[in-house]
Every structure is written in C-alpha cells, then in structure tokens.
PDB file of N, CA and C in Angstrom:
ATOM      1  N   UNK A   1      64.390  40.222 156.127  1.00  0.00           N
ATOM      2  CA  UNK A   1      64.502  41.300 157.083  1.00  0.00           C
ATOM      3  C   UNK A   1      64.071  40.753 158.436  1.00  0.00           C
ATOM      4  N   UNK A   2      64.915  41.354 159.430  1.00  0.00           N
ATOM      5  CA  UNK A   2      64.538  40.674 160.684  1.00  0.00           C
ATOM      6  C   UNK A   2      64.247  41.730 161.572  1.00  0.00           C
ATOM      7  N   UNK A   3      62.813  41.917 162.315  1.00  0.00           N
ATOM      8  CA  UNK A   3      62.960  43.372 163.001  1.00  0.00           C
ATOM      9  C   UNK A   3      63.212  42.853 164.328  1.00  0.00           C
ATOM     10  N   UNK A   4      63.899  43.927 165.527  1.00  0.00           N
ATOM     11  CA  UNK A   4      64.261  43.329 166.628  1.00  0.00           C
ATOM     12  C   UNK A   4      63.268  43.858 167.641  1.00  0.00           C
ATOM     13  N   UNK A   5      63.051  43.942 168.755  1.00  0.00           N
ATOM     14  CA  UNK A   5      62.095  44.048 169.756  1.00  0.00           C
ATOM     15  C   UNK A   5      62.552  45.765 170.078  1.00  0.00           C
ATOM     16  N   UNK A   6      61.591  46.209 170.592  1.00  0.00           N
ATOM     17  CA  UNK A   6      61.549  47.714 171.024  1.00  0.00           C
ATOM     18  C   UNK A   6      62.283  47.836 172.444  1.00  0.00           C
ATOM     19  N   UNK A   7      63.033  48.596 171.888  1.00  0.00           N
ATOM     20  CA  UNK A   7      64.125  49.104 173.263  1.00  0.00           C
ATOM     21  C   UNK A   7      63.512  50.545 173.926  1.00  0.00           C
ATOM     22  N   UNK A   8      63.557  50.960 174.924  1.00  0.00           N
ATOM     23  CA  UNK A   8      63.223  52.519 176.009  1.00  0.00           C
ATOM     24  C   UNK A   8      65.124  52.271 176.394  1.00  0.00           C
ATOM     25  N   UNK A   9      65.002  54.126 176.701  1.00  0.00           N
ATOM     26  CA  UNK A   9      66.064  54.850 176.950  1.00  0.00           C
ATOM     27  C   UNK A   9      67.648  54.282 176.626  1.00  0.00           C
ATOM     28  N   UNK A  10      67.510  54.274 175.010  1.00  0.00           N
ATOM     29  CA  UNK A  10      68.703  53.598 174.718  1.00  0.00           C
ATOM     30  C   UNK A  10      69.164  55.308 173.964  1.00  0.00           C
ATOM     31  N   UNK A  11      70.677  55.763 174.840  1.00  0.00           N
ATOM     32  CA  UNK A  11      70.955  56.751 174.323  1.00  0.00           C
ATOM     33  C   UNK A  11      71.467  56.971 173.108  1.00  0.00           C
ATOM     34  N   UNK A  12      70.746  58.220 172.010  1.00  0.00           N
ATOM     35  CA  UNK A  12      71.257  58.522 170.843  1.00  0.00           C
ATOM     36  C   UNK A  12      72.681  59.079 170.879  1.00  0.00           C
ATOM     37  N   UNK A  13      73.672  58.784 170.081  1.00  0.00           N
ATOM     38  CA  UNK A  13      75.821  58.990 170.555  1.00  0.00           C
ATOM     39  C   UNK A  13      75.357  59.848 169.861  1.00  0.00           C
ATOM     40  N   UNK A  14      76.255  60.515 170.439  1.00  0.00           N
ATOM     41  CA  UNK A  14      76.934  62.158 169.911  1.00  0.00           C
ATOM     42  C   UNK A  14      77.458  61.889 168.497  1.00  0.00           C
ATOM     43  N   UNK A  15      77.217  63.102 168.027  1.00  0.00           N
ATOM     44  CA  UNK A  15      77.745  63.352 166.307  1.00  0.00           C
ATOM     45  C   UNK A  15      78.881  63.810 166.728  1.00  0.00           C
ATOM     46  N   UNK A  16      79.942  62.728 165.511  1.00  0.00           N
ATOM     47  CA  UNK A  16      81.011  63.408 165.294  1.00  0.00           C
ATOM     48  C   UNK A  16      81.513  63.551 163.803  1.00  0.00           C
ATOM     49  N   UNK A  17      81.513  65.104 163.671  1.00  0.00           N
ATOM     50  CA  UNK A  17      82.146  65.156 162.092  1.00  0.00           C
ATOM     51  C   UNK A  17      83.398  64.688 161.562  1.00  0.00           C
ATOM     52  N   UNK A  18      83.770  64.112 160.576  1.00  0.00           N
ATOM     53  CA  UNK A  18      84.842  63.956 159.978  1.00  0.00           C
ATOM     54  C   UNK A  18      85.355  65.006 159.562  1.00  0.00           C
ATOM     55  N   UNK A  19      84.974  66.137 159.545  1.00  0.00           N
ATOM     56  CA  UNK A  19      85.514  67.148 159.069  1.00  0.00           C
ATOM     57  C   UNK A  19      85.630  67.944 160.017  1.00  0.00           C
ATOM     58  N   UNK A  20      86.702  68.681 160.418  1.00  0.00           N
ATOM     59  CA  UNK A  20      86.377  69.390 162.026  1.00  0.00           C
ATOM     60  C   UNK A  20      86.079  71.086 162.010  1.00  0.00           C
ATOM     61  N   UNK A  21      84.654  70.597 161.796  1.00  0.00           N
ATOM     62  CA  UNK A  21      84.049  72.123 161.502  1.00  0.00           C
ATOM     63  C   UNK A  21      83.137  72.674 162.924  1.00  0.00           C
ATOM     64  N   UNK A  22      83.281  73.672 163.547  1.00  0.00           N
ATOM     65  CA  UNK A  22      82.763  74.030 164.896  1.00  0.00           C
ATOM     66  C   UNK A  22      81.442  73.821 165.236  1.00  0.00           C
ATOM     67  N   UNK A  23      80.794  72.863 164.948  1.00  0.00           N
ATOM     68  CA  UNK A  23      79.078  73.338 164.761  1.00  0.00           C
ATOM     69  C   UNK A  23      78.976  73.094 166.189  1.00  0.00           C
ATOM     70  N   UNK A  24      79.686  72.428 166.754  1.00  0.00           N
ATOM     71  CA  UNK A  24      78.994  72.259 168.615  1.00  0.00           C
ATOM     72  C   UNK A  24      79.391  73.156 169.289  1.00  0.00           C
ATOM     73  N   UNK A  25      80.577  73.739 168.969  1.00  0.00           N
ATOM     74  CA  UNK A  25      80.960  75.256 169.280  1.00  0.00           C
ATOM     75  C   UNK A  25      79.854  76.288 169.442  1.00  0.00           C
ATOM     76  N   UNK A  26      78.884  76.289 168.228  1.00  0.00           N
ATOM     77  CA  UNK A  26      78.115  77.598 167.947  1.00  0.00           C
ATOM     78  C   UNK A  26      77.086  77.511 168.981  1.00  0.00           C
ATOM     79  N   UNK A  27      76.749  78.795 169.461  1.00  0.00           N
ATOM     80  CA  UNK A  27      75.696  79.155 170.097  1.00  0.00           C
ATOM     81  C   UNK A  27      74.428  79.453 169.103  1.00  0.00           C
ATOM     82  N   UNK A  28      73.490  80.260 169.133  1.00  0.00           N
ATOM     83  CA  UNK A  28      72.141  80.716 168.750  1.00  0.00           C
ATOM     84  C   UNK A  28      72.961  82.221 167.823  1.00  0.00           C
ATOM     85  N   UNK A  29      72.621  82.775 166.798  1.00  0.00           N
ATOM     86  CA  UNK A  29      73.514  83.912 166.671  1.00  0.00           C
ATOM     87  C   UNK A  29      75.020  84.229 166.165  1.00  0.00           C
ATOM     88  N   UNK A  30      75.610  83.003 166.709  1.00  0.00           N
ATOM     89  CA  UNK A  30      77.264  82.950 166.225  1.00  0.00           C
ATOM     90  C   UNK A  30      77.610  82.434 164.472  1.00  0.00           C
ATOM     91  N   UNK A  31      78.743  82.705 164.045  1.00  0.00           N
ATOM     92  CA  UNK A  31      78.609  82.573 162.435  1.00  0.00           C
ATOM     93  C   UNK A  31      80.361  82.321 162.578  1.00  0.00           C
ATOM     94  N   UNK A  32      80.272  81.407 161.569  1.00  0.00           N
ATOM     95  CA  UNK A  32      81.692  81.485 161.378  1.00  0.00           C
ATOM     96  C   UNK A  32      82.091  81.508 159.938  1.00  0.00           C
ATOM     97  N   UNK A  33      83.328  82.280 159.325  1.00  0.00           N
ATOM     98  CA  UNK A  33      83.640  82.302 157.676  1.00  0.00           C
ATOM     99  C   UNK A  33      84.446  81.003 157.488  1.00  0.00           C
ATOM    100  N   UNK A  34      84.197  80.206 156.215  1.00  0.00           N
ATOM    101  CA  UNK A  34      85.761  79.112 155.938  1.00  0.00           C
ATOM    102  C   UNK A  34      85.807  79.865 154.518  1.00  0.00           C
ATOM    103  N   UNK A  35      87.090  80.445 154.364  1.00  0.00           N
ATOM    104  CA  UNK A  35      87.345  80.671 153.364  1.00  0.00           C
ATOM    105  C   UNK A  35      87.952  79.749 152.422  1.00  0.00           C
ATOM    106  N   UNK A  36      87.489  80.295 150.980  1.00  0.00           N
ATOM    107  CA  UNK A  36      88.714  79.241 149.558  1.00  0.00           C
ATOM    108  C   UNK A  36      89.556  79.376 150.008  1.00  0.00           C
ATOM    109  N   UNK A  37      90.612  78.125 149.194  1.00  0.00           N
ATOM    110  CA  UNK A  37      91.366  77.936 149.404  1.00  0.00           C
ATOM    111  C   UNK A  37      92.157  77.853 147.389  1.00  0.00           C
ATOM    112  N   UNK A  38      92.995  78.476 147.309  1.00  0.00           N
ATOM    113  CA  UNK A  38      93.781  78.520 146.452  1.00  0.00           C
ATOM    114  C   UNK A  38      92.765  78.746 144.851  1.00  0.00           C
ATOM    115  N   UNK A  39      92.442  77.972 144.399  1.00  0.00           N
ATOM    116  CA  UNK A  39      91.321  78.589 143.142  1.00  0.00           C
ATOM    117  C   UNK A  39      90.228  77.533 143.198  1.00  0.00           C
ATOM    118  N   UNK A  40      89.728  77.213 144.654  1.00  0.00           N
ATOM    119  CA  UNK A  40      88.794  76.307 144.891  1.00  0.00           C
ATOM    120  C   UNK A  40      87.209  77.487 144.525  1.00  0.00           C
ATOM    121  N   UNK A  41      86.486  76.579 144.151  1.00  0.00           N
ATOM    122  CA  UNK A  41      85.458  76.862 143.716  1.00  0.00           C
ATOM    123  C   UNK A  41      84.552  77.387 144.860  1.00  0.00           C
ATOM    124  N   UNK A  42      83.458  78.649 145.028  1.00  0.00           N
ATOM    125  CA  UNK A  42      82.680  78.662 145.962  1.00  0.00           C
ATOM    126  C   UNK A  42      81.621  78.396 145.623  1.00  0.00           C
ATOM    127  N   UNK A  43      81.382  77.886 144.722  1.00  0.00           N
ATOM    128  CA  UNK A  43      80.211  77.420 144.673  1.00  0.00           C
ATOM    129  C   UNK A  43      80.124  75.149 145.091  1.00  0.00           C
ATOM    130  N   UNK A  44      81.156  75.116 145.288  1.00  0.00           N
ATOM    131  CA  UNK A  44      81.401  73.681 145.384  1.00  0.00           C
ATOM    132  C   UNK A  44      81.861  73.734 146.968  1.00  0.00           C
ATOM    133  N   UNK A  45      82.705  74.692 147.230  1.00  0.00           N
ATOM    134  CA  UNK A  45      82.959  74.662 149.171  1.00  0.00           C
ATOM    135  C   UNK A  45      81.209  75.192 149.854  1.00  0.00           C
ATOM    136  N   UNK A  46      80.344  75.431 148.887  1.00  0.00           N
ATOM    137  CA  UNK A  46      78.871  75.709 149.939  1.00  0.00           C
ATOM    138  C   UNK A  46      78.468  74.449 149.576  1.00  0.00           C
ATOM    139  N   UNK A  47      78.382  74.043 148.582  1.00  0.00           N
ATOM    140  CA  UNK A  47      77.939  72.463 148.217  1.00  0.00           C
ATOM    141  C   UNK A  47      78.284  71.154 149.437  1.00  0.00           C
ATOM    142  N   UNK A  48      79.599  71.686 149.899  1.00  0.00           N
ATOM    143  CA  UNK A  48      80.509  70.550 150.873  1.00  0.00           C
ATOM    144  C   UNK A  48      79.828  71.029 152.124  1.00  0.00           C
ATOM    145  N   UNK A  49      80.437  72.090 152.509  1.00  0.00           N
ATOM    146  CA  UNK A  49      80.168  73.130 153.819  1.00  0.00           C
ATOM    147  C   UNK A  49      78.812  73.033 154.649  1.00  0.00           C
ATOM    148  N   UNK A  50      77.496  73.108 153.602  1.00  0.00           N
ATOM    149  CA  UNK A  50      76.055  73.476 153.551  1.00  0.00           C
ATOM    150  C   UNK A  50      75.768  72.009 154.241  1.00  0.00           C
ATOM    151  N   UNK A  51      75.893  71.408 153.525  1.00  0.00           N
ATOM    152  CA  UNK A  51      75.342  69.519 153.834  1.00  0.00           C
ATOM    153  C   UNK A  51      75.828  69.167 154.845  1.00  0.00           C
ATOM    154  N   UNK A  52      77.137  69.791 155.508  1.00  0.00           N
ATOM    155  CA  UNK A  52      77.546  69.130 157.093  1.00  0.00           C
ATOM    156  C   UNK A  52      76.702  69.965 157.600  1.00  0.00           C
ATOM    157  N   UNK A  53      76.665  71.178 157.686  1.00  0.00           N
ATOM    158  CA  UNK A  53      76.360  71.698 158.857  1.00  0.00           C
ATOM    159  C   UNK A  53      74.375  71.066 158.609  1.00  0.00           C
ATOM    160  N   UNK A  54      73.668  70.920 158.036  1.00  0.00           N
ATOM    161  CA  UNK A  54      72.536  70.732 157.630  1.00  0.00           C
ATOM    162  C   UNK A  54      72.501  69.418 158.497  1.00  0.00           C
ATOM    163  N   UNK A  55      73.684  68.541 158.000  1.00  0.00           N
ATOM    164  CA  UNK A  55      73.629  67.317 158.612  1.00  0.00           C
ATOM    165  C   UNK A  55      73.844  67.286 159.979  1.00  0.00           C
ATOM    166  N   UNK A  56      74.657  67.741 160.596  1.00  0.00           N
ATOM    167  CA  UNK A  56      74.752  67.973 162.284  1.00  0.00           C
ATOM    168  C   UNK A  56      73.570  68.766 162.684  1.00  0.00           C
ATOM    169  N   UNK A  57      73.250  69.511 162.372  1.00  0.00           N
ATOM    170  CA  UNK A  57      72.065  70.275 162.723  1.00  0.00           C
ATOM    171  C   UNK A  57      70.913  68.970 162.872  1.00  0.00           C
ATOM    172  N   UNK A  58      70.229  68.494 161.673  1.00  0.00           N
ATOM    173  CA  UNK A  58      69.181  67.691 161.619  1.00  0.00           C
ATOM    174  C   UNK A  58      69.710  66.292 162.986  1.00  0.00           C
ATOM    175  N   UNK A  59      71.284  65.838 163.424  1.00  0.00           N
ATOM    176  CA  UNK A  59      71.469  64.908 164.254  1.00  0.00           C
ATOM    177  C   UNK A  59      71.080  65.505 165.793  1.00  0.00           C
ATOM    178  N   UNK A  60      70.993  66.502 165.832  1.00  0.00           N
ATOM    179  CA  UNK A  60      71.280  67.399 167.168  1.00  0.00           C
ATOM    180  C   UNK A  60      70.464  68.602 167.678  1.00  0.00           C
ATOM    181  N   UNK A  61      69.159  68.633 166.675  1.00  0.00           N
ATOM    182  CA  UNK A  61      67.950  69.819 166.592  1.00  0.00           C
ATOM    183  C   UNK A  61      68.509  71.051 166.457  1.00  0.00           C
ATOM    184  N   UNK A  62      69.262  70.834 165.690  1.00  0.00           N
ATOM    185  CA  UNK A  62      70.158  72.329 166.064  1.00  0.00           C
ATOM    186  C   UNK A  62      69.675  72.801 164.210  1.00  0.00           C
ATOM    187  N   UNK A  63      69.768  74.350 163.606  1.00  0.00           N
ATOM    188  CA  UNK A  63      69.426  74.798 162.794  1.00  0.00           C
ATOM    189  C   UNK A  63      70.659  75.823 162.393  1.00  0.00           C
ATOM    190  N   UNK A  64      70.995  75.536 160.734  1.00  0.00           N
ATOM    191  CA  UNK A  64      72.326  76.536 160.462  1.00  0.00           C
ATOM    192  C   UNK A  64      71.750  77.300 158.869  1.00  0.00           C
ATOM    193  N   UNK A  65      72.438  77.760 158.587  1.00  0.00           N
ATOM    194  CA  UNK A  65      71.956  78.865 157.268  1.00  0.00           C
ATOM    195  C   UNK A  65      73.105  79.320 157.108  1.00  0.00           C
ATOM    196  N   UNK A  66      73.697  78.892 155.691  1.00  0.00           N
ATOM    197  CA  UNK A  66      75.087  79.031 154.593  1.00  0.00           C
ATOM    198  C   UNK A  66      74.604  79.974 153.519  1.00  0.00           C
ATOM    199  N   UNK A  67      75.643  80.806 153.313  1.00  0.00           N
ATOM    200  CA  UNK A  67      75.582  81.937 152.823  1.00  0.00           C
ATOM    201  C   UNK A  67      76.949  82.037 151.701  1.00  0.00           C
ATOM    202  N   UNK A  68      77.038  82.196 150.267  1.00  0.00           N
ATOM    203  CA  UNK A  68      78.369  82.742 150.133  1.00  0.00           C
ATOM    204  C   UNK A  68      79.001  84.035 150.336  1.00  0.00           C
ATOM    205  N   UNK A  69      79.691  84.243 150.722  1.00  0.00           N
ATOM    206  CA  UNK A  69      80.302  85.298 150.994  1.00  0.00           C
ATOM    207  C   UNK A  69      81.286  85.839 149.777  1.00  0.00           C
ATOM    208  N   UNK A  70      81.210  86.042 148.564  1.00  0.00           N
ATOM    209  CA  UNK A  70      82.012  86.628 147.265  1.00  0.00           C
ATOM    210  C   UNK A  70      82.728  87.740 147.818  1.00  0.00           C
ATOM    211  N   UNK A  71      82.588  88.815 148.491  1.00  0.00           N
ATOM    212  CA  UNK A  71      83.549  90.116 148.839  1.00  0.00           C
ATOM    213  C   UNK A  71      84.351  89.248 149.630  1.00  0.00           C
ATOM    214  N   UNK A  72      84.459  88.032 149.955  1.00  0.00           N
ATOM    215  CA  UNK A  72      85.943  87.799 151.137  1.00  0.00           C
ATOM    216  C   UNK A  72      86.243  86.208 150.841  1.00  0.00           C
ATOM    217  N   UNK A  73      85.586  85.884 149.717  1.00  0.00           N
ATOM    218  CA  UNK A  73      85.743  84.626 148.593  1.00  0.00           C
ATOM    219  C   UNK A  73      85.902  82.877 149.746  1.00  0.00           C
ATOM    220  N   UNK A  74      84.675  83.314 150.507  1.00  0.00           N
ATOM    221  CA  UNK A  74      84.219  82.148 151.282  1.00  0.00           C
ATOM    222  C   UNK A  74      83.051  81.547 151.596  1.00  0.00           C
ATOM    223  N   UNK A  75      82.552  81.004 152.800  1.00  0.00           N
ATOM    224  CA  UNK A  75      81.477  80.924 152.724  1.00  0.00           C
ATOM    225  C   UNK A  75      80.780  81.255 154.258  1.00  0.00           C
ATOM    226  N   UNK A  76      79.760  81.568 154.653  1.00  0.00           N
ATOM    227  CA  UNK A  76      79.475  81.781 155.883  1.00  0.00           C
ATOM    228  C   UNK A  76      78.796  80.929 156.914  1.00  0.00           C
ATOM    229  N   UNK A  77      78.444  80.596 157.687  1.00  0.00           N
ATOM    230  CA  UNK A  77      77.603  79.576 158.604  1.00  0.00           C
ATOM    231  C   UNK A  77      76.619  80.374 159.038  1.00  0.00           C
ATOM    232  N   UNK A  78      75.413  80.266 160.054  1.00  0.00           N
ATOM    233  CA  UNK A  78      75.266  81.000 160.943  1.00  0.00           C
ATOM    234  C   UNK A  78      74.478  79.739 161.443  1.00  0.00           C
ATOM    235  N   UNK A  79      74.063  80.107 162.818  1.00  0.00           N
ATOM    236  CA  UNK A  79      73.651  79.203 163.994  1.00  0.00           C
ATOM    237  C   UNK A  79      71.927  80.055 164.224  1.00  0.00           C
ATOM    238  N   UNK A  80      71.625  79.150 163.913  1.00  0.00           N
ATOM    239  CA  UNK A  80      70.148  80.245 163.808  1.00  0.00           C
ATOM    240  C   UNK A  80      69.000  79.725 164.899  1.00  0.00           C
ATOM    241  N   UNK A  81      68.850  78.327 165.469  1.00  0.00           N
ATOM    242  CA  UNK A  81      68.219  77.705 166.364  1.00  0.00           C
ATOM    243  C   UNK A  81      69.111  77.221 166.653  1.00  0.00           C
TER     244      UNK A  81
END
C-alpha cells in the first residue's frame, strides 16, 4: 500500500446516477412515485429504488425516506433534508 501526501481544496465531482432518477431535482418536502412495471415485484423496486436514493443522499448531505405505496402499486421517495 502506498499512501500519497495530503491534498487542501481538491473538489469533491458531482454524483451522477446511472439510473436517471430526480434526486437533484428534489427540494426539502418534494416526493416523487416510480411505479411497477408489468408484474415487477414491490418489494424488489424499494430494494433497487431505496439504495440510490440513500446513496445520492449520503454523496451530497442530502436525506430521502422510501415508502411502498400498495394502493397505486409503486414506490414513493420523499426529500426530507
């Protein structure tokens, strides 16, 4: 292992999802639905869904909270910090 010398004001790059889900879109408050798709599982689209937005959140201090939504067979976001 080789460690390298300490760098100041080296900027952290912008997150970009592979999946193009709105999280830089959201404000504080805003929520968005992705619904199933054909006889996709909801318990496996919050499994997928949950971990990006968790993951952009934790890159960007930003805070989200996934919800399933069963009456409209999707899942929910919300933008909470």
């Amino acid at each position: 292992m080789k460690i390298g010398k300490i760098e100041k004001k080296v900027a952290i790059p912008e997150v970009h999802s592979k999946v193009k889900y709105p999280w830089p879109e959201m404000n504080v408050g805003d929520s968005v639905f992705i619904a199933a798709e054909n006889e996709e599982n909801l318990y496996n689209l919050k499994r997928v869904v949950g971990p990006a937005a968790r993951y952009y959140g934790d890159k960007t201090g930003k805070k989200f909270k996934t919800l399933l939504d069963r009456d409209e067979n999707g899942v929910r976001v919300w933008r909470t910090e």
